[in-house]
N, C-alpha and C. Protein backbone atom coordinates (compact mmCIF):
# COMPACT_ATOMS: atom_id res chain seq x y z
N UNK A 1 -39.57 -8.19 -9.85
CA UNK A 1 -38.49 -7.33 -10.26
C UNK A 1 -38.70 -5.97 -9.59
N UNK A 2 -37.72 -5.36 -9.07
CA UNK A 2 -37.86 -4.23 -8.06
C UNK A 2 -36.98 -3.06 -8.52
N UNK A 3 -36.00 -3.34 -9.65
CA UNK A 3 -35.48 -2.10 -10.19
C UNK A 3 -35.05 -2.94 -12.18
N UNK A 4 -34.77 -1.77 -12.43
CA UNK A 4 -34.03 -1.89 -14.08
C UNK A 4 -32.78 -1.15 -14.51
N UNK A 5 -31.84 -1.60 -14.92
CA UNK A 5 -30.92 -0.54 -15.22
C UNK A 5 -30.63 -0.79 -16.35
N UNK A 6 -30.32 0.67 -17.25
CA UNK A 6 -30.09 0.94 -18.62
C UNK A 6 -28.80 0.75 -18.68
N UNK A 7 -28.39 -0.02 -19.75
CA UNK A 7 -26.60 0.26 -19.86
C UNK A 7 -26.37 0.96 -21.39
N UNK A 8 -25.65 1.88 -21.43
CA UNK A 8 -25.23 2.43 -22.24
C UNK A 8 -24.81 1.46 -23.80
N UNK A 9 -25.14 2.20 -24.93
CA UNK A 9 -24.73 1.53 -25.99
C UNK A 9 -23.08 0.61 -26.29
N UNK A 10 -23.28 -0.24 -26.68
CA UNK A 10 -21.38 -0.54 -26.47
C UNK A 10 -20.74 0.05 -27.54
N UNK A 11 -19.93 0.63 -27.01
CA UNK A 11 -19.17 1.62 -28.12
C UNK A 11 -18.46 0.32 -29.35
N UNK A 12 -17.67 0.59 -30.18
CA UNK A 12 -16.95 -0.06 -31.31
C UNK A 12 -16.08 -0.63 -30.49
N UNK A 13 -15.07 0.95 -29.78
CA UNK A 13 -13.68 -0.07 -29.15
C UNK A 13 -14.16 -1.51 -27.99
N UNK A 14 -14.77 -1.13 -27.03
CA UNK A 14 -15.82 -2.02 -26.53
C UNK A 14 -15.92 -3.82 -27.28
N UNK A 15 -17.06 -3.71 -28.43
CA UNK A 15 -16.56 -4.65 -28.80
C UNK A 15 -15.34 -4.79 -29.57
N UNK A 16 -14.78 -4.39 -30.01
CA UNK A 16 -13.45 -4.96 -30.63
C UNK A 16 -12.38 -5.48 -29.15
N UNK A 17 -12.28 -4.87 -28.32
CA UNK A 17 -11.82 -5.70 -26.99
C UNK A 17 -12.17 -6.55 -26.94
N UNK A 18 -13.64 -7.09 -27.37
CA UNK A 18 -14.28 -8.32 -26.31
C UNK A 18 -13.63 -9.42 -27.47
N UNK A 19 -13.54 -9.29 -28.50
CA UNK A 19 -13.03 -10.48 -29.77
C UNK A 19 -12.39 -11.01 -28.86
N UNK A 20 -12.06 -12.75 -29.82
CA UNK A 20 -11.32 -13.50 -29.34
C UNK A 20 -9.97 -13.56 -29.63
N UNK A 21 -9.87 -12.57 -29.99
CA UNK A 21 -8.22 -12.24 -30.71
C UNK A 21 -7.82 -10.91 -30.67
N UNK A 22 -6.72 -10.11 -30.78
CA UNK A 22 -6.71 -8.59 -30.71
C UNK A 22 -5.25 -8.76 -31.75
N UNK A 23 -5.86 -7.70 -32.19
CA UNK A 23 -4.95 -6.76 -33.91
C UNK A 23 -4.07 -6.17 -33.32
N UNK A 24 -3.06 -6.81 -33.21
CA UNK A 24 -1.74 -5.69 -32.57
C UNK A 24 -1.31 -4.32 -33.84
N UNK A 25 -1.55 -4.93 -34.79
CA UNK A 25 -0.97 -3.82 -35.52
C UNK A 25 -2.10 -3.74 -36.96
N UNK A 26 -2.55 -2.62 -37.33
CA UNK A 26 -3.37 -2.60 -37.81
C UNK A 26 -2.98 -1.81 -39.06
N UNK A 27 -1.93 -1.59 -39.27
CA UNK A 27 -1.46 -1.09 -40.62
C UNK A 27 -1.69 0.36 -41.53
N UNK A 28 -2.52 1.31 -40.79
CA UNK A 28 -3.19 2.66 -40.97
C UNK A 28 -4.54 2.37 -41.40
N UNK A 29 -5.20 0.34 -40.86
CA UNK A 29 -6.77 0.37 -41.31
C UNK A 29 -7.45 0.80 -39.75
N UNK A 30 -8.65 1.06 -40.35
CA UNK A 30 -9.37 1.36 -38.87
C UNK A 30 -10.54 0.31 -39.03
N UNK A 31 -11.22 -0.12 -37.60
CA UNK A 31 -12.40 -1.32 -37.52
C UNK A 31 -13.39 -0.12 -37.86
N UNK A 32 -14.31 -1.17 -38.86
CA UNK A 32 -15.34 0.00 -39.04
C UNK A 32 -16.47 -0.82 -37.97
N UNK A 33 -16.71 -2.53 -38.25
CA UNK A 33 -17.60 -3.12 -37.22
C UNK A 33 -17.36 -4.42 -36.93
N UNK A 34 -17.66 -4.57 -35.66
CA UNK A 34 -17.78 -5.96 -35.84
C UNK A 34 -19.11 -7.21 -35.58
N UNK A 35 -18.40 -8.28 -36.08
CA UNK A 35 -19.57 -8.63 -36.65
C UNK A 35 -19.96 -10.31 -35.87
N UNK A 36 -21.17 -10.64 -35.15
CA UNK A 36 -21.42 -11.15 -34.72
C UNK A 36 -20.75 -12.04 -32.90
N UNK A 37 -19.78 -10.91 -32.71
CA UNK A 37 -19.16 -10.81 -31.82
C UNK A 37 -17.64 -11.84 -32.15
N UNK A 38 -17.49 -12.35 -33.25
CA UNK A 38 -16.45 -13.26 -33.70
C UNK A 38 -15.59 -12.36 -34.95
N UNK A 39 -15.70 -11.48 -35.64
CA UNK A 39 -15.50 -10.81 -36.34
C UNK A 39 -14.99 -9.35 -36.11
N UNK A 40 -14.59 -8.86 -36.95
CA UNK A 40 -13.92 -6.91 -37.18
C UNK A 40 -13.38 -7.02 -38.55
N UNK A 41 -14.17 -5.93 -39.28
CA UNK A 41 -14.04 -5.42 -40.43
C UNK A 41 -12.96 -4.18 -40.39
N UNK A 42 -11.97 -4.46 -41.27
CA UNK A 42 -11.18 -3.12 -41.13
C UNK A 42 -10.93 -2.87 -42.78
N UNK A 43 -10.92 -0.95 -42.40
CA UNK A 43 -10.85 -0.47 -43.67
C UNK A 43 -9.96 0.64 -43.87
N UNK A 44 -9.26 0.95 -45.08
CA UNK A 44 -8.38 2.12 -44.97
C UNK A 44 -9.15 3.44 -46.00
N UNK A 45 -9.62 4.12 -45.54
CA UNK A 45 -10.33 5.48 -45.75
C UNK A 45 -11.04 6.06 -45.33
N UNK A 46 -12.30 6.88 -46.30
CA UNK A 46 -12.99 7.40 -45.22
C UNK A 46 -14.48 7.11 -45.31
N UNK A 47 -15.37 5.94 -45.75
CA UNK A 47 -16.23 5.16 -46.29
C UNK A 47 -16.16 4.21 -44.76
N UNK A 48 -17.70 4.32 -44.18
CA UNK A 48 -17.57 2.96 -43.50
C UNK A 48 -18.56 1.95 -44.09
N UNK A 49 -19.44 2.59 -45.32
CA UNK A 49 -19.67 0.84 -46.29
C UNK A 49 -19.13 1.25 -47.60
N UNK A 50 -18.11 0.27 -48.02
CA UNK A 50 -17.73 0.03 -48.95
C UNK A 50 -18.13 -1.02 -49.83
N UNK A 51 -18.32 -0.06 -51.11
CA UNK A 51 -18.81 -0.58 -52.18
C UNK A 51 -18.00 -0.95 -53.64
N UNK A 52 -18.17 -2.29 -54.10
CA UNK A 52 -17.15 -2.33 -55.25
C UNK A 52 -15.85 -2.89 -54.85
N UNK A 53 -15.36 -2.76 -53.56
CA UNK A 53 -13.99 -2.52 -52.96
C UNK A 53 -13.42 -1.19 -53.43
N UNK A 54 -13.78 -0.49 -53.53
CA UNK A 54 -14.04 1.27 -53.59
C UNK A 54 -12.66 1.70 -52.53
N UNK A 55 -12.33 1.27 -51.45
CA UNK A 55 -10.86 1.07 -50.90
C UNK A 55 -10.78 0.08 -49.85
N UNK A 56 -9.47 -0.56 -49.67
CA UNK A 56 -8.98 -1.95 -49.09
C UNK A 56 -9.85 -2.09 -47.70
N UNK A 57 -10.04 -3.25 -47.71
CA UNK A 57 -10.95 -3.87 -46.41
C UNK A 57 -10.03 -5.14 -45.97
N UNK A 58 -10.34 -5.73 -45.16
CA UNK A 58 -9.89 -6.51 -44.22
C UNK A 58 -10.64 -7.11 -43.01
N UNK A 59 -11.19 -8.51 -43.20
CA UNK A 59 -12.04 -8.89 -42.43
C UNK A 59 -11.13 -10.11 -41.35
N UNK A 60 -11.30 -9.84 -40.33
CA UNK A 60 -10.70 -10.76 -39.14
C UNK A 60 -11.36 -11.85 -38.36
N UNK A 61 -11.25 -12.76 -38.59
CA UNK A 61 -12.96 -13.62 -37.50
C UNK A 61 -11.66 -14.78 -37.08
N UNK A 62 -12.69 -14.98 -36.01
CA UNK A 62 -12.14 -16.36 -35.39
C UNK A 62 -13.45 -17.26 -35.49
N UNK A 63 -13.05 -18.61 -35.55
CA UNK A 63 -14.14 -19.65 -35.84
C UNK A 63 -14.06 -20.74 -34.43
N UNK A 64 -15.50 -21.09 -34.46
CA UNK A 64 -15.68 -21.51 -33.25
C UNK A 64 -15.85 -23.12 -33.59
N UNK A 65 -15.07 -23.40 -34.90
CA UNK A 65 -15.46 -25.22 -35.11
C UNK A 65 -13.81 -25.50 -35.22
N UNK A 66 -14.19 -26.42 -34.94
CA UNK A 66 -12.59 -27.16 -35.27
C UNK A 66 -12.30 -27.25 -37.03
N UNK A 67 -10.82 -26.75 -37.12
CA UNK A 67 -10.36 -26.93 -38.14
C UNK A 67 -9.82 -28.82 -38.47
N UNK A 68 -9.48 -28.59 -39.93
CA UNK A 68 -9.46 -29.57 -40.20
C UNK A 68 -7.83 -30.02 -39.72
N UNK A 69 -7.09 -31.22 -39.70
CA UNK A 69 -6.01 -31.50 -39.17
C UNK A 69 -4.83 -31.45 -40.56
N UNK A 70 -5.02 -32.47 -40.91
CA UNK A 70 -4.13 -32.82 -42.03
C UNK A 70 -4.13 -31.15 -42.94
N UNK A 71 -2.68 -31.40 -43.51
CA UNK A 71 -2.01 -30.34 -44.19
C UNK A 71 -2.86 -30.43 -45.83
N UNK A 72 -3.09 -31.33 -46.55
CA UNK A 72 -3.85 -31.37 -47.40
C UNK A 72 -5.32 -31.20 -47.29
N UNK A 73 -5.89 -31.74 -46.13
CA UNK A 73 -7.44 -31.02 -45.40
C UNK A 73 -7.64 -29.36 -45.26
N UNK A 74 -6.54 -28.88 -44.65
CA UNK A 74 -6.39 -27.75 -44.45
C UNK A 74 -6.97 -26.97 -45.88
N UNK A 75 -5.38 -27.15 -47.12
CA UNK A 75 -5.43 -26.71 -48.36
C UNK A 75 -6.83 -26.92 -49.05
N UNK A 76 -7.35 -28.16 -49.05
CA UNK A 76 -9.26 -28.01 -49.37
C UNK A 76 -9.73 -27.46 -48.40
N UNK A 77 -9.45 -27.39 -47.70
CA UNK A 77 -10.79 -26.09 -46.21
C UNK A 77 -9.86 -24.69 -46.91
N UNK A 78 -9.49 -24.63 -46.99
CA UNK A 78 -8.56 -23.05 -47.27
C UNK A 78 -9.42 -22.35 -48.72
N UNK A 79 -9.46 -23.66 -49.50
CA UNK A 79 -9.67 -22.94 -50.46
C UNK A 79 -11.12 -22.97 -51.06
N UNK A 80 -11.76 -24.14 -50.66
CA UNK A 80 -13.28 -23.58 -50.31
C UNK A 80 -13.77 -22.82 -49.55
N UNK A 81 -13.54 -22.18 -48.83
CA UNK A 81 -13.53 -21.07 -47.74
C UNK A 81 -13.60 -19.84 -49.10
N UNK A 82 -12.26 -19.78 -49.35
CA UNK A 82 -12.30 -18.46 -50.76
C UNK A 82 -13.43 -18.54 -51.57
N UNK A 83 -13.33 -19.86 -51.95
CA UNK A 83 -14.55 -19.98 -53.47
C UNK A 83 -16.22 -19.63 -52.73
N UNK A 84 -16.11 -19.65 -51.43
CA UNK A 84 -17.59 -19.91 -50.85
C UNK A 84 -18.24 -18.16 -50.94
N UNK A 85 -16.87 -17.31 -50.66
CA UNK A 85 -16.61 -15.86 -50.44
C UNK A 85 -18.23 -15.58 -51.65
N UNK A 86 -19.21 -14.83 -51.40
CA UNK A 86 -19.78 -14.10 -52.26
C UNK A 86 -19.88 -12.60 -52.59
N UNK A 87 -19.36 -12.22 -52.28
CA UNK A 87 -18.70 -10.89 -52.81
C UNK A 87 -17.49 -10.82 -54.22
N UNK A 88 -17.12 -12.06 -54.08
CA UNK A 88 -16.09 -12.35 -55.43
C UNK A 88 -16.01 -13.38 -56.22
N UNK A 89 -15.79 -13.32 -57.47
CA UNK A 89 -16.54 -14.22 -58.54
C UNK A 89 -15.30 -14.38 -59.59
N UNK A 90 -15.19 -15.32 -60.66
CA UNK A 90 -13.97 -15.69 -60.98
C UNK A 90 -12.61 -15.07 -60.41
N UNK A 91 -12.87 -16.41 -59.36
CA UNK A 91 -10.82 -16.44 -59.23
C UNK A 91 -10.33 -17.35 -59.21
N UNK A 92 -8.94 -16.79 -59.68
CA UNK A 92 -7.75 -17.68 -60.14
C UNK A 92 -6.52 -17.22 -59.26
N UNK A 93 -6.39 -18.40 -58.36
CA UNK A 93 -5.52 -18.52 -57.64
C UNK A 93 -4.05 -18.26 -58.05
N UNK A 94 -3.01 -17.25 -57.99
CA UNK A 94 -1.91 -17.00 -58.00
C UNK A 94 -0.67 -17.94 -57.15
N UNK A 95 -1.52 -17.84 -55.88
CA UNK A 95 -0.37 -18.89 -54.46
C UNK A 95 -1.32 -19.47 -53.47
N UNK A 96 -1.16 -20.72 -53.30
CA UNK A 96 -1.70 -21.50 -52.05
C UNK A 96 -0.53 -21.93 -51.14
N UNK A 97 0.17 -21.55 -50.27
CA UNK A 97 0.95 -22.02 -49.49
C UNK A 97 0.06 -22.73 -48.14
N UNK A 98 0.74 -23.68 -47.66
CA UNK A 98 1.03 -24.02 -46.45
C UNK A 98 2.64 -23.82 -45.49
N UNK A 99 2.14 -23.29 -44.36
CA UNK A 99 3.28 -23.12 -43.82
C UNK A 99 3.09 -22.58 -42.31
N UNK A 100 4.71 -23.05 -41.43
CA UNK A 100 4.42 -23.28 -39.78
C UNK A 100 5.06 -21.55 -39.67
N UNK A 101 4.67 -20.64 -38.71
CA UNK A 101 4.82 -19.59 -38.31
C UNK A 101 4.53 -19.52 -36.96
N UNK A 102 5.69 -18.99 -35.97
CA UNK A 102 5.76 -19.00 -34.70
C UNK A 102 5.22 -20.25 -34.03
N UNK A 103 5.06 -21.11 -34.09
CA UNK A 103 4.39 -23.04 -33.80
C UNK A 103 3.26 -22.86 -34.35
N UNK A 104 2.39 -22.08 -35.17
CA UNK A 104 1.36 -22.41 -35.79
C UNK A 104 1.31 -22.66 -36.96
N UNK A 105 0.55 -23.54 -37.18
CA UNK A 105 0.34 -24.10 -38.92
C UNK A 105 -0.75 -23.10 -39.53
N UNK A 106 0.07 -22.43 -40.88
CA UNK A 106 -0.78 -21.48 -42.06
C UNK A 106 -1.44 -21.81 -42.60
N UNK A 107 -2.19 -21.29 -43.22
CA UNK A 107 -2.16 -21.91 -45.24
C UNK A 107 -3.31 -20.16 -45.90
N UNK A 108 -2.04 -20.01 -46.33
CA UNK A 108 -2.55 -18.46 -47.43
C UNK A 108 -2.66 -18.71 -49.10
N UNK A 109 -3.30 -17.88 -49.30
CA UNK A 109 -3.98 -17.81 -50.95
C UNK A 109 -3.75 -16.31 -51.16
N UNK A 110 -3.21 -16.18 -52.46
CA UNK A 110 -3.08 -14.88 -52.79
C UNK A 110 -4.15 -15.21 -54.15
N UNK A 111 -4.54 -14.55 -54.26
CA UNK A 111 -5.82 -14.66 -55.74
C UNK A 111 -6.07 -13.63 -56.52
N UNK A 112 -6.17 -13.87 -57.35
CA UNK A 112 -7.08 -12.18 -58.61
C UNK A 112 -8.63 -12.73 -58.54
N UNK A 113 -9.65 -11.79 -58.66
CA UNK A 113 -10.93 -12.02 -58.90
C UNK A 113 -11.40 -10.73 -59.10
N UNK A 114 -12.54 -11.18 -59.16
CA UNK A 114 -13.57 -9.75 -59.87
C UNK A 114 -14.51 -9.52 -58.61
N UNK A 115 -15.20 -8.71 -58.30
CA UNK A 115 -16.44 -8.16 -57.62
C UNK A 115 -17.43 -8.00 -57.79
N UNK A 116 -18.26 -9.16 -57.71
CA UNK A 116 -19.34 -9.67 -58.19
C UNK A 116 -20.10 -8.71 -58.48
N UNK A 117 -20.31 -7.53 -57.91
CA UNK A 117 -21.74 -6.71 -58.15
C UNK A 117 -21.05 -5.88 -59.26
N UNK A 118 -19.76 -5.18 -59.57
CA UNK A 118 -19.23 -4.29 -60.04
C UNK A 118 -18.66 -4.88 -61.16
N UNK A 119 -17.38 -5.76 -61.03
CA UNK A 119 -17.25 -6.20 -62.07
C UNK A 119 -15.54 -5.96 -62.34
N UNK A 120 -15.12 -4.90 -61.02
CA UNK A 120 -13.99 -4.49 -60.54
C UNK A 120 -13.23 -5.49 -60.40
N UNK A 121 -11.91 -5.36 -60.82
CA UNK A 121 -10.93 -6.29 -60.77
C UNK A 121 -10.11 -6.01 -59.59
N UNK A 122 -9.95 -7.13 -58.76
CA UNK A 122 -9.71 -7.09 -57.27
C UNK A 122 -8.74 -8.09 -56.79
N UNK A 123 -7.51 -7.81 -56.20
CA UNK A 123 -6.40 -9.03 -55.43
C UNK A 123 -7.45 -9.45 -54.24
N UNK A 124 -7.13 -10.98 -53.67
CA UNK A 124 -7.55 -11.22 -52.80
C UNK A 124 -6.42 -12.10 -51.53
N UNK A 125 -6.27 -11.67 -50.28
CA UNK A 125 -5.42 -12.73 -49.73
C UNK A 125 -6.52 -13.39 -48.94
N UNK A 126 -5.95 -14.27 -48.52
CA UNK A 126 -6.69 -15.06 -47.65
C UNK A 126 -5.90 -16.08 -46.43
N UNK A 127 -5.29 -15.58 -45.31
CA UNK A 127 -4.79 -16.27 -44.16
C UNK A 127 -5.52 -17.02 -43.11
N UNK A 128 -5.31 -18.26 -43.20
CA UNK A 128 -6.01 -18.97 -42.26
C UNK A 128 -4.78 -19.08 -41.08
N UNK A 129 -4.66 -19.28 -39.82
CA UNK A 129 -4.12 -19.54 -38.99
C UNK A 129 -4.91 -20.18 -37.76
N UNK A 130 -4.30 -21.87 -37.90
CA UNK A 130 -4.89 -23.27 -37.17
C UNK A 130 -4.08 -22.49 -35.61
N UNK A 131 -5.26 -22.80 -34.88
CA UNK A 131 -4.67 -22.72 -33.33
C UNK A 131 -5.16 -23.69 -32.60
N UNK A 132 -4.96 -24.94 -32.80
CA UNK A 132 -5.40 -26.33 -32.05
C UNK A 132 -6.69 -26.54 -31.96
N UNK A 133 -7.84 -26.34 -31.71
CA UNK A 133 -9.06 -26.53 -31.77
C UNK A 133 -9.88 -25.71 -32.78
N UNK A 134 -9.30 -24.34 -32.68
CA UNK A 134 -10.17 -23.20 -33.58
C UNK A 134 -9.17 -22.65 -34.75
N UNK A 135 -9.57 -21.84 -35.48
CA UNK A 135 -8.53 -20.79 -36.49
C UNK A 135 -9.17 -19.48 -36.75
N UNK A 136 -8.41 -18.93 -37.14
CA UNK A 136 -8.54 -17.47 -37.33
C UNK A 136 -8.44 -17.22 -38.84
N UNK A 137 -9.18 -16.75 -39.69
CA UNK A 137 -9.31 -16.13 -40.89
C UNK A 137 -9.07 -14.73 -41.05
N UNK A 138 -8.44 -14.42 -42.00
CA UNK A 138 -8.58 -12.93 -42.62
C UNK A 138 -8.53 -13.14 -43.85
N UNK A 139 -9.26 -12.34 -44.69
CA UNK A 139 -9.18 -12.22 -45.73
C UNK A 139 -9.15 -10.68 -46.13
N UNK A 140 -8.16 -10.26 -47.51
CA UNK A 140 -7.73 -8.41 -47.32
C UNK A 140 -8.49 -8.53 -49.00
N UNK A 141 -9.48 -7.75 -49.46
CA UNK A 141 -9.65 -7.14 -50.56
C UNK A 141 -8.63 -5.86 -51.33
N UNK A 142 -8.38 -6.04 -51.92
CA UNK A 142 -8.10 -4.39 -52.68
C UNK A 142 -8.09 -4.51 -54.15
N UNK A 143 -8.45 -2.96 -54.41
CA UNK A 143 -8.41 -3.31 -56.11
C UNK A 143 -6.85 -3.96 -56.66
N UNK A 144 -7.10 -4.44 -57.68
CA UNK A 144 -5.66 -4.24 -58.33
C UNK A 144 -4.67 -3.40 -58.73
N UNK A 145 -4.83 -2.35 -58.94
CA UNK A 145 -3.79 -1.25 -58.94
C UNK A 145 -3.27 -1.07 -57.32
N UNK A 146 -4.16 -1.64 -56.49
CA UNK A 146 -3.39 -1.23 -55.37
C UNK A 146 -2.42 -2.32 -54.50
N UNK A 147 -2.62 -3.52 -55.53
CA UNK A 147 -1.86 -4.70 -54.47
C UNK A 147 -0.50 -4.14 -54.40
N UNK A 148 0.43 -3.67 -54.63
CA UNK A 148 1.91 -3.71 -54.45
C UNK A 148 1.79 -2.63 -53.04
N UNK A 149 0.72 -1.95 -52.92
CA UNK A 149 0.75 -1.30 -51.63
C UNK A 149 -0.46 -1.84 -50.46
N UNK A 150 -0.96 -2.62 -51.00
CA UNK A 150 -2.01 -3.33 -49.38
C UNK A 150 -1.52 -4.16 -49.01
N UNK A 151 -1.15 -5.71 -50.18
CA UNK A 151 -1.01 -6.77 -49.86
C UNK A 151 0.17 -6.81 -48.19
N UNK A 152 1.29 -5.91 -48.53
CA UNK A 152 2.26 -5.89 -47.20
C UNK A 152 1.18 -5.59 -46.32
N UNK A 153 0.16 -4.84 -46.14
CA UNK A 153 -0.19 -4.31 -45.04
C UNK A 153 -1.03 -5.11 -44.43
N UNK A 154 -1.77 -5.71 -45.63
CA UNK A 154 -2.28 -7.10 -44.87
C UNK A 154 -2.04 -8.35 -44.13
N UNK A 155 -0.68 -8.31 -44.52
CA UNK A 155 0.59 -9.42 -44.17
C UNK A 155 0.88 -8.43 -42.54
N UNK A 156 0.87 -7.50 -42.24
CA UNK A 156 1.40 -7.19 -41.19
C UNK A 156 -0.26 -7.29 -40.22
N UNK A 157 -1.11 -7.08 -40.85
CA UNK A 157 -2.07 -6.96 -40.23
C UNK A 157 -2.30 -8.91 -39.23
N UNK A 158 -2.03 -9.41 -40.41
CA UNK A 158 -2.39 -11.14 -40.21
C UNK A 158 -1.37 -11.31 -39.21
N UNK A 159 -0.38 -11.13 -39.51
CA UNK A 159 1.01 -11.50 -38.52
C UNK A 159 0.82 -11.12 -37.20
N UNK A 160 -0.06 -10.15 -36.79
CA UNK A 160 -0.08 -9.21 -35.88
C UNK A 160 -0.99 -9.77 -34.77
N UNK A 161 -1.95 -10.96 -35.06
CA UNK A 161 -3.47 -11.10 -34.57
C UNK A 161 -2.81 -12.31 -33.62
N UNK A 162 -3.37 -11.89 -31.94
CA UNK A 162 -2.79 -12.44 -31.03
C UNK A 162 -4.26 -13.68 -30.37
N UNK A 163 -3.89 -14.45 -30.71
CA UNK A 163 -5.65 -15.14 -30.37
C UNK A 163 -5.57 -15.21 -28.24
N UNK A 164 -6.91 -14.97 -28.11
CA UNK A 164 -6.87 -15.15 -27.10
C UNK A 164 -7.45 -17.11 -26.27
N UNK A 165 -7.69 -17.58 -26.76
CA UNK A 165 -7.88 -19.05 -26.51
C UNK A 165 -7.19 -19.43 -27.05
C-alpha cells in the first residue's frame, strides 16, 4: 500500500440520498437518522431522541426479503409486523385495509396503543407498500391528542415515497 485517503464523515443528507427510496414530501418532519442504510427516522420538533413519543416520529425502511403474495398473507405479515413493534404494547386495531394505489398493492393499520416504557397513550399507522419482490414500511407514532393533526401528514408522507428498485 503506497498511499491512504481520509474521506470525510457522511453527512445525514448523504445518506438519506443513498436509501432505496426517496420522501418526496415530508410533511414539516425532518430525518433525524438513518438506520442501517435501509431506513430514515423522521420527526416533527426539536428533540432528535425521542422519548415516550414526546412528538410524532415516522420511520421509513425498505426490506430486502420478499413480501408475502396473497392478499390475506399480506394482512397476517401486516399485522405481525405491528404486534412485533417493541416500543408499543396493547393494541387494538381500529382499521386493517388492503388496497391497490397507483399499481401497487397496500395494506394499512390504523391502531391505538400505549408506549411501553411510559405508559402514554399513542395512535399508530402502519403502511406497508408491496413492490414486486421487496416493500416498503412506515410506520407514524403520535400521541393521541395529536392524531386528527399527524395522521394526514403521515398519509402524505407514505403516499410520497418513490422506491428506487
Amino acid at each position: 500500500m503506497k498511499s491512504i485517503a481520509l474521506r470525510h464523515d457522511v453527512t445525514l443528507e448523504e445518506k438519506v440520498a443513498a436509501l432505496p427510496f426517496r420522501v418526496a414530501e415530508t410533511a414539516g418532519f425532518r430525518p433525524v437518522r438513518v438506520i442501517a442504510g435501509t431506513s430514515v427516522l423522521y420527526t416533527d420538533g426539536p428533540k432528535d431522541m425521542i422519548k415516550a413519543v414526546e412528538q410524532p416520529m415516522m420511520i421509513v425502511g425498505a426490506s430486502l426479503q420478499s413480501p408475502p403474495n396473497s392478499d390475506e398473507q399480506r394482512k397476517q405479515f401486516a399485522q405481525a409486523a405491528l404486534y412485533a413493534n417493541q416500543v408499543i404494547k396493547n393494541i387494538r386495531i381500529e382499521r386493517s385495509d388492503s388496497f391497490r394505489l397507483r399499481g401497487q398493492d397496500w395494506h394499512e393499520i390504523v391502531a391505538r396503543a400505549v408506549e411501553a416504557d411510559s405508559g402514554q397513550p399513542i395512535v399508530v399507522m402502519q403502511s406497508i407498500r408491496f413492490a414486486g419482490d421487496r416493500y416498503v414500511r412506515m410506520v407514524g407514532l403520535t400521541r393521541e391528542d395529536q392524531r386528527d393533526q399527524n395522521l394526514p401528514r403521515f398519509r402524505a408522507i407514505a403516499d410520497s415515497v418513490e422506491t428506487k428498485f
